[in-house]
C-alpha atoms as a PDB file:
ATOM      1  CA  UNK A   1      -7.136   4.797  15.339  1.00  0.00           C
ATOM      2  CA  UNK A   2      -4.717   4.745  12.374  1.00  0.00           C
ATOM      3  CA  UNK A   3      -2.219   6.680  14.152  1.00  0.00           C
ATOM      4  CA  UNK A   4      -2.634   4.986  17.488  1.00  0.00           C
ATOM      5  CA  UNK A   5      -2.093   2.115  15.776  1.00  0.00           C
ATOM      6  CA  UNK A   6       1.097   3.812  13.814  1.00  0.00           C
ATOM      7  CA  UNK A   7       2.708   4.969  17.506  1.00  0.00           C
ATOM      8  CA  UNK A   8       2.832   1.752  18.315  1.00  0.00           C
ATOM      9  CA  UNK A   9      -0.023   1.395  21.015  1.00  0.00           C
ATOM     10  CA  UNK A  10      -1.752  -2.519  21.781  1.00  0.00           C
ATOM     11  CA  UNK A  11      -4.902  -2.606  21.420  1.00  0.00           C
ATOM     12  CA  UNK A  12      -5.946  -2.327  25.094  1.00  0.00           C
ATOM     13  CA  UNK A  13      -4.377   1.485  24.778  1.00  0.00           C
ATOM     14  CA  UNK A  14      -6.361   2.287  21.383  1.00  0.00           C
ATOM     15  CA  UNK A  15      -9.594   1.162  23.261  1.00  0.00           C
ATOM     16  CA  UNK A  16      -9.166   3.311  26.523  1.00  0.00           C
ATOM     17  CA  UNK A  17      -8.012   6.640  24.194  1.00  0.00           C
ATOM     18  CA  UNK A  18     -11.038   5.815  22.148  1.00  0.00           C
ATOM     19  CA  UNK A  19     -13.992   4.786  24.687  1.00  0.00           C
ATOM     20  CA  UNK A  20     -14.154   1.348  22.647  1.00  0.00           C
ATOM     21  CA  UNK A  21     -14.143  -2.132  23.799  1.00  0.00           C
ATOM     22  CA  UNK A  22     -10.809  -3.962  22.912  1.00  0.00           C
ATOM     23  CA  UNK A  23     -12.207  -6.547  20.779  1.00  0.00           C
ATOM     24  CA  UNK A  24     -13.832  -3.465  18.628  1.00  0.00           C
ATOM     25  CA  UNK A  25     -10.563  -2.331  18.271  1.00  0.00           C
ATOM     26  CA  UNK A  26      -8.985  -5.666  17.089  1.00  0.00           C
ATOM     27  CA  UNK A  27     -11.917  -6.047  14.413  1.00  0.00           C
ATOM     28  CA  UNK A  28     -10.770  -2.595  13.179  1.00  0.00           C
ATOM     29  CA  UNK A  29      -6.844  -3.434  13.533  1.00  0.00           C
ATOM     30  CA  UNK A  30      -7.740  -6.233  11.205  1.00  0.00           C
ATOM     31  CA  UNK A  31      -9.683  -4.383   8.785  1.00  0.00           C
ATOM     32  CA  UNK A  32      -6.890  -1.912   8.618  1.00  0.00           C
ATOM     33  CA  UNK A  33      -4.184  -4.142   7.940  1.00  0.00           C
ATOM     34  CA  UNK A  34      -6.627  -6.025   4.963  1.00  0.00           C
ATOM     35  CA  UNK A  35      -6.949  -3.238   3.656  1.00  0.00           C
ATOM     36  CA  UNK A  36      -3.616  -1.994   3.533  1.00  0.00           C
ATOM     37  CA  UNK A  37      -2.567  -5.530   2.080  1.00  0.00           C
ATOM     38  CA  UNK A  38       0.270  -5.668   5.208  1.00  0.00           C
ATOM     39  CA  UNK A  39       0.524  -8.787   7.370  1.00  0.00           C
ATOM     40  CA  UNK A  40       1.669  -6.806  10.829  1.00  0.00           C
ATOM     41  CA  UNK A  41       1.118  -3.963  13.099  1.00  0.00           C
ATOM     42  CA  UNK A  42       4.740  -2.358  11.760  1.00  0.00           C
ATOM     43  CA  UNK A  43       4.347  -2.862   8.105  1.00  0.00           C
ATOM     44  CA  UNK A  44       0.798  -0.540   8.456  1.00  0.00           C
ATOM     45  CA  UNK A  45       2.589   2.339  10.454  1.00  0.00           C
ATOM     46  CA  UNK A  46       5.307   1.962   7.413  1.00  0.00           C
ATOM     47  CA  UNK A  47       2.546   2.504   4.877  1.00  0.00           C
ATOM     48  CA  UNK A  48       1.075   5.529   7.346  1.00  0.00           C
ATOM     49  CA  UNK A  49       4.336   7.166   7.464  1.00  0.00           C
ATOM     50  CA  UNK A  50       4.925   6.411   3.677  1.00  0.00           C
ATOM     51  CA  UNK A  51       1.908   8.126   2.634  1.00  0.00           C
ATOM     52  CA  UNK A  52       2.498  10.880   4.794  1.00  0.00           C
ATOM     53  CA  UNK A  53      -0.892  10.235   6.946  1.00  0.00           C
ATOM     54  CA  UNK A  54       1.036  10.573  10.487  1.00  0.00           C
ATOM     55  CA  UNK A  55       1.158  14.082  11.768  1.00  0.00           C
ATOM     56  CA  UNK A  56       4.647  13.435  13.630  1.00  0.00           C
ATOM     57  CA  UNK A  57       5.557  10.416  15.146  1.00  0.00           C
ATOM     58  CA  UNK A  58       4.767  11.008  18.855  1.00  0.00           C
ATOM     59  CA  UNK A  59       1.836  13.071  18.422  1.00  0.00           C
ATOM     60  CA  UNK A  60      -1.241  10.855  19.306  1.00  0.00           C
ATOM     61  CA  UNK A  61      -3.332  11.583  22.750  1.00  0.00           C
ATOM     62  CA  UNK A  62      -1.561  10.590  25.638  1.00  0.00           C
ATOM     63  CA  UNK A  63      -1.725   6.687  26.155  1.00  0.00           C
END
């Protein structure tokens, strides 16, 4: 989910990759973004690329 989230994909895209329902997937998008102390979407796929947790921007499943 971390590096949907990091490519950039709404929520509506993480759920359909994953099999989830989109408001499971916005419960988790706000966990992630608590967690990683970041107010937005952008400033948590900054912190995945900063830590070097992406394998390659561009590499998730097909959305």
């Amino acid at each position: 989910m971390l590096e949907l989230l990091a490519d950039g994909a709404s929520n509506a895209e993480i759920a359909g990759v994953l099999g989830m329902r989109e408001s499971t997937v916005k419960a988790h998008v706000s966990r992630i973004l608590a967690a990683l102390e970041v107010g937005n979407r952008v400033q948590a796929a900054l912190c995945v690329r900063d830590a070097g947790l992406h394998g390659g921007w561009g590499t998730s499943p097909e959305i």
